[in-house]
N, C-alpha and C. Protein backbone atom coordinates (compact mmCIF):
# COMPACT_ATOMS: atom_id res chain seq x y z
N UNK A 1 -2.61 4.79 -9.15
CA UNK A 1 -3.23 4.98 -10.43
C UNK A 1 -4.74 5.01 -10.23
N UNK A 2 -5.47 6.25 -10.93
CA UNK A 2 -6.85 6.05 -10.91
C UNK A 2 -7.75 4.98 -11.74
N UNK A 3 -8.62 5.15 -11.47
CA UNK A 3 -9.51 4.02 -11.93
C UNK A 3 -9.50 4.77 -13.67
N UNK A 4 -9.68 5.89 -13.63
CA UNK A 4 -9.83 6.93 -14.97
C UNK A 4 -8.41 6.40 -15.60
N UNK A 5 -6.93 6.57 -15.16
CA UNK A 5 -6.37 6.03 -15.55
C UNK A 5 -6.24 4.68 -16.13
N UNK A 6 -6.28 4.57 -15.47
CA UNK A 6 -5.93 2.69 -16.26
C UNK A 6 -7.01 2.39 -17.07
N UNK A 7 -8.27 2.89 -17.03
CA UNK A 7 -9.37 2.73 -18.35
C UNK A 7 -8.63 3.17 -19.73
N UNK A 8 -7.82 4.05 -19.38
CA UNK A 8 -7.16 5.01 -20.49
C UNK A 8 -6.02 3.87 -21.05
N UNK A 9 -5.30 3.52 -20.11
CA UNK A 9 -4.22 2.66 -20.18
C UNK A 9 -4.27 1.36 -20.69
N UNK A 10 -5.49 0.57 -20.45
CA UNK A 10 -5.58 -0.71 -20.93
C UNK A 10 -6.27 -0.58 -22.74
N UNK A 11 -6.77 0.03 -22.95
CA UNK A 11 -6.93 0.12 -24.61
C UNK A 11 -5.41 0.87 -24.96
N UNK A 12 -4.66 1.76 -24.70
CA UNK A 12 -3.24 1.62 -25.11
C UNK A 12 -2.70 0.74 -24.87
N UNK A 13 -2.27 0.11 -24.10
CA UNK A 13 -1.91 -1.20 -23.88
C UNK A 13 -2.17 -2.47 -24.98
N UNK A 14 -3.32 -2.30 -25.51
CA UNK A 14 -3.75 -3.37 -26.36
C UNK A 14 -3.71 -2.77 -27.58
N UNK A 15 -3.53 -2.04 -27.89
CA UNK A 15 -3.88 -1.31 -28.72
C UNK A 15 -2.39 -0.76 -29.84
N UNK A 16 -1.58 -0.27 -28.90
CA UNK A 16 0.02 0.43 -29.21
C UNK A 16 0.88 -0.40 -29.34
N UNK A 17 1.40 -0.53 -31.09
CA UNK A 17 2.44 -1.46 -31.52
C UNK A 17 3.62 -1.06 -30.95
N UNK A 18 4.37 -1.57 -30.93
CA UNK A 18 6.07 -2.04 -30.27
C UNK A 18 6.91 -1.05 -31.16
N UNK A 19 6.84 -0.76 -32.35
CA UNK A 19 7.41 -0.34 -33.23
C UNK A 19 7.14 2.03 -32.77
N UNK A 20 5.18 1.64 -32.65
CA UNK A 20 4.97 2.65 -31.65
C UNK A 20 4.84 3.53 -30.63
N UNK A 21 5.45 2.11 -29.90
CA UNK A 21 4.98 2.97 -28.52
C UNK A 21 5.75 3.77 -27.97
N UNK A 22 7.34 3.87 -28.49
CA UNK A 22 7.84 5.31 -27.84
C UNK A 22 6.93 6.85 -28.75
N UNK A 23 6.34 6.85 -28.80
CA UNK A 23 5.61 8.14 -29.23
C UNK A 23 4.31 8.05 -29.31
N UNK A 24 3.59 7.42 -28.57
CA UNK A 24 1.99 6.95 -28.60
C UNK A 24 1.59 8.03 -27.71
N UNK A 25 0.67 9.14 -27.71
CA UNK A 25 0.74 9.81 -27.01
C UNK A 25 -0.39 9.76 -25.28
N UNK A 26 -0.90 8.59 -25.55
CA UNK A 26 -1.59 7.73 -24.55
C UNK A 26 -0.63 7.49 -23.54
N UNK A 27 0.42 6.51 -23.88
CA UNK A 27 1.53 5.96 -22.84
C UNK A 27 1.82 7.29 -22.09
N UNK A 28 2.55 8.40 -23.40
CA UNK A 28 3.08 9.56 -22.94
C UNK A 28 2.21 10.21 -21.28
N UNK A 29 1.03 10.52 -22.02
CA UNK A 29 0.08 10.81 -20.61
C UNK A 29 -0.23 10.03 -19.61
N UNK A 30 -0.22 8.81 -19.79
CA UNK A 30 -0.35 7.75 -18.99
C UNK A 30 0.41 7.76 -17.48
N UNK A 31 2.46 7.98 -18.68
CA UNK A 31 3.73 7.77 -18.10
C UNK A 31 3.59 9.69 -17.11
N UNK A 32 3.23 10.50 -17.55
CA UNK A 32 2.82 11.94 -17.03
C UNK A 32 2.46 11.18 -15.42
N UNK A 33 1.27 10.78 -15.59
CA UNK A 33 0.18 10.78 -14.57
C UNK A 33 0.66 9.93 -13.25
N UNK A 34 1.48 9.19 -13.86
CA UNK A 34 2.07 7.76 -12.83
C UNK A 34 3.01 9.08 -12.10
N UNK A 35 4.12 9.27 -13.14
CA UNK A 35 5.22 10.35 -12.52
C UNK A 35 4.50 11.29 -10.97
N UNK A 36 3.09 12.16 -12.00
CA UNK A 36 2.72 13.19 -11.03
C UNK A 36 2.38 12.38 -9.59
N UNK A 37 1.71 11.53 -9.44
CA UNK A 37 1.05 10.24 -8.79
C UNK A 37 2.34 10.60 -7.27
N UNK A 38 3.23 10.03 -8.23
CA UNK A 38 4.41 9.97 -6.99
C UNK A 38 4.96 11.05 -6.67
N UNK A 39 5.00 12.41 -7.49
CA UNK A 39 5.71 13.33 -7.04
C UNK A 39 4.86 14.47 -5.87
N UNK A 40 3.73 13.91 -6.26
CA UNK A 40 2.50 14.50 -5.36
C UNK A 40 2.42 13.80 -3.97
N UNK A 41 3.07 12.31 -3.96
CA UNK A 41 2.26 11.95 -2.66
C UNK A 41 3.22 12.19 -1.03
N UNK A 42 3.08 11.79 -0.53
CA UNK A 42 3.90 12.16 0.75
C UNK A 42 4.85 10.83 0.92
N UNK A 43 5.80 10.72 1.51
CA UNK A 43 6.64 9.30 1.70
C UNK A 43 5.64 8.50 2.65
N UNK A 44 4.69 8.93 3.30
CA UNK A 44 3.82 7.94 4.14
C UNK A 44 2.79 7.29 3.45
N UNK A 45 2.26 7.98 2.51
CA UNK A 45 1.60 7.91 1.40
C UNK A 45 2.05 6.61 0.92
N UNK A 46 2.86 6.77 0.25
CA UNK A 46 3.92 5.79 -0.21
C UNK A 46 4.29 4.32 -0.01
N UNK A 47 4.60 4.54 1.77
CA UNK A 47 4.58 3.64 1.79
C UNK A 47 3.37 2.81 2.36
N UNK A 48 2.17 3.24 2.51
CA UNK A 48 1.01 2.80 2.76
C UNK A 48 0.28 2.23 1.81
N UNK A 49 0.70 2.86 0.26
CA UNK A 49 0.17 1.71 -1.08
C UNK A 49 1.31 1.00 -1.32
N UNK A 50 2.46 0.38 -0.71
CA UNK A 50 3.53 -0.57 -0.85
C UNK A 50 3.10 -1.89 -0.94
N UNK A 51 2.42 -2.06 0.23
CA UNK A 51 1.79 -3.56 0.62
C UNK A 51 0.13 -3.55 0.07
N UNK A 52 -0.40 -2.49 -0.46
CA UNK A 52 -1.68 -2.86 -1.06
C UNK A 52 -1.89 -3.84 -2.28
N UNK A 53 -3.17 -4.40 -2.00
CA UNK A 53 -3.22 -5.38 -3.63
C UNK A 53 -3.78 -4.16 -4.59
N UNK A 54 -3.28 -4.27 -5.88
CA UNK A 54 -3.66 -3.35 -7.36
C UNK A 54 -4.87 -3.90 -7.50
N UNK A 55 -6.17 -2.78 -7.80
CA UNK A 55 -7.09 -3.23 -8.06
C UNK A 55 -7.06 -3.95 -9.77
N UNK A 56 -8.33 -4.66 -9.91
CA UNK A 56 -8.11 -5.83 -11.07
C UNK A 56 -7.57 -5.23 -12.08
N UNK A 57 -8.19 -4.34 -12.82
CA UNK A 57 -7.74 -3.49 -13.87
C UNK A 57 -6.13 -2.71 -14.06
N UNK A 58 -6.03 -2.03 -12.88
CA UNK A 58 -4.56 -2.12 -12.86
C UNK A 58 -3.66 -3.34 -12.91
N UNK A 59 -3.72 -4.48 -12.48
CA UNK A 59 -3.30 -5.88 -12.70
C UNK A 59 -3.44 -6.11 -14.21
N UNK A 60 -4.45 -6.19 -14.11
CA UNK A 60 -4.90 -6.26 -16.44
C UNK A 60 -3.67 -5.21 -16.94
N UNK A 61 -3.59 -4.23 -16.65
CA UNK A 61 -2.35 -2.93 -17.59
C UNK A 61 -1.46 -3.69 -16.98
N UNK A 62 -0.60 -4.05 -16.35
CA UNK A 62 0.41 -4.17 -15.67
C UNK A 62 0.69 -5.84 -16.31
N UNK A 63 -0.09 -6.63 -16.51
CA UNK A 63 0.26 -7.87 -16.75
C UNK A 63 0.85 -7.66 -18.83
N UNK A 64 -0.28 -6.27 -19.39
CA UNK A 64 -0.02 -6.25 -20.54
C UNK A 64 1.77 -5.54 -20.68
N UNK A 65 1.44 -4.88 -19.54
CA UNK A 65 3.09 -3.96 -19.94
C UNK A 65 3.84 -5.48 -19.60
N UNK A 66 4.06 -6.43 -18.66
CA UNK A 66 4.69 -8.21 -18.80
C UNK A 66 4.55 -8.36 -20.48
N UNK A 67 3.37 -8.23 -20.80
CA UNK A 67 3.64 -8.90 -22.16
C UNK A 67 3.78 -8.28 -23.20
N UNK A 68 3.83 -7.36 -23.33
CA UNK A 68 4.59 -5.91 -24.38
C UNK A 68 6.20 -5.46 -23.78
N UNK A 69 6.79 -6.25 -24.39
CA UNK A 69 8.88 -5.80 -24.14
C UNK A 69 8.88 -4.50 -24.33
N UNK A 70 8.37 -4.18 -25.79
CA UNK A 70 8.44 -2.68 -26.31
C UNK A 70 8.12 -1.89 -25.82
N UNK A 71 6.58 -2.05 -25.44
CA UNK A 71 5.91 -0.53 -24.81
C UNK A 71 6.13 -0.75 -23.24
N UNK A 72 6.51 -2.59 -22.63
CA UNK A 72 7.37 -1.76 -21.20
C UNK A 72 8.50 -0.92 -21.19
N UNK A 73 9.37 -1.85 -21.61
CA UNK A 73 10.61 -0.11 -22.31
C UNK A 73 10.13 0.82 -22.17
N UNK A 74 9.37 1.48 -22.85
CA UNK A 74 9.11 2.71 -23.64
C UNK A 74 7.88 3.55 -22.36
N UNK A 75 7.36 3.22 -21.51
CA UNK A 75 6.90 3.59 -20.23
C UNK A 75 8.04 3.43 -19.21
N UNK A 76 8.75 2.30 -19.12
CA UNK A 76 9.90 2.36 -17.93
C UNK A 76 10.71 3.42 -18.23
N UNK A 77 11.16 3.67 -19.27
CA UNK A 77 12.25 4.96 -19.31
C UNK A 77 11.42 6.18 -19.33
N UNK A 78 10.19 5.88 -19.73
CA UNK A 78 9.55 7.74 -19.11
C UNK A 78 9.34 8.16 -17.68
N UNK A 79 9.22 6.98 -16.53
CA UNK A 79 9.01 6.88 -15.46
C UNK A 79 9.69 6.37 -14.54
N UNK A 80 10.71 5.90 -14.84
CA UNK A 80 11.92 5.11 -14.23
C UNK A 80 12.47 6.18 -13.20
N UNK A 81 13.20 7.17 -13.32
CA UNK A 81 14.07 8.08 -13.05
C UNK A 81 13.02 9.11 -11.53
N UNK A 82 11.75 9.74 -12.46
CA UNK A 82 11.22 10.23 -11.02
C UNK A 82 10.69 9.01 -10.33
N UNK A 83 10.45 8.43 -10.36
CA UNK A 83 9.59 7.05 -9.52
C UNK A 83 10.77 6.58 -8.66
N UNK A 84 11.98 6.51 -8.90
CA UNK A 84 12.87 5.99 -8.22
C UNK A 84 13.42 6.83 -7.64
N UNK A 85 13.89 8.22 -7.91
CA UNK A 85 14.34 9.39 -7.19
C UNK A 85 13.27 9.88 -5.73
N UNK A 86 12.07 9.99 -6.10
CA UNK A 86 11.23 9.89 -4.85
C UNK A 86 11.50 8.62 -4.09
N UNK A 87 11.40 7.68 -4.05
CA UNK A 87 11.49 6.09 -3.56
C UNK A 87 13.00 6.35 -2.76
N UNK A 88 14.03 6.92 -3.37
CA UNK A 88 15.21 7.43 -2.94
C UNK A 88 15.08 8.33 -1.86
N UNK A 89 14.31 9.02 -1.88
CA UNK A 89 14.31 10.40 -0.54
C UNK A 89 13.36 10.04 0.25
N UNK A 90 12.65 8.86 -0.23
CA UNK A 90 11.62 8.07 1.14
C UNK A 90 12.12 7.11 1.97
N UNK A 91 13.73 6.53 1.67
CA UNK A 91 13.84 5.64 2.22
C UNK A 91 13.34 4.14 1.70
N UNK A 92 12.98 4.16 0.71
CA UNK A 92 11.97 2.88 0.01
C UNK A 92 13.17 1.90 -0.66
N UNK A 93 14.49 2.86 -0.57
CA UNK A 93 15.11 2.34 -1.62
C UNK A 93 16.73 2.56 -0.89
N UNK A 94 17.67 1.76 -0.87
CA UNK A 94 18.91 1.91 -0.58
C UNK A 94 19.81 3.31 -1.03
C-alpha cells in the first residue's frame, strides 16, 4: 500500500459508517488499489513484503479496519478472493 493510499484510507476509515460502508466509494477504490497491488506484483515480490513491518500509518488503517466489524467485512469481501487466489499460485498459501 502507498503512502498516497492509506492517506486516502485512514479518513475513510474514520469517517465511513457501518451501515455505509458497503458502498462508500473510498473503500471501493481503496479495495481496487490493494487488489491491483497484488495482481501486479511478482510472487518474489510477495514474498519479500511478507516479513516486512507496515509502515505507521498503514498500522493506523489496519488497526481501524480491527475496530470497524462493518467496514472490515465490507473491504474483506472486495479483496478477499484476488488477494488469496494470487497467494494461491505463489505458494504463500496451501
Amino acid at each position: 500500500m502507498t503512502t498516497t493510499m492509506i492517506k486516502r484510507l485512514v479518513p475513510a476509515l474514520l469517517f465511513a459508517g457501518v451501515a455505509g460502508a458497503q458502498q462508500d466509494p473510498m473503500l471501493d477504490m481503496i479495495a481496487d488499489k490493494v487488489i491491483q497491488k497484488y495482481q501486479q506484483a511478482s510472487c518474489e515480490q510477495l514474498w519479500q513484503r511478507k516479513g516486512q513491518k507496515k509502515p505507521p500509518m498503514e498500522q493506523e488503517a489496519i488497526q481501524k479496519l480491527r475496530d470497524n466489524p462493518g467496514l472490515r467485512t465490507a473491504f474483506i469481501n472486495r479483496v478477499a478472493a484476488p488477494i488469496v487466489n494470487k497467494m494461491f499460485e505463489c505458494g504463500m498459501i496451501p
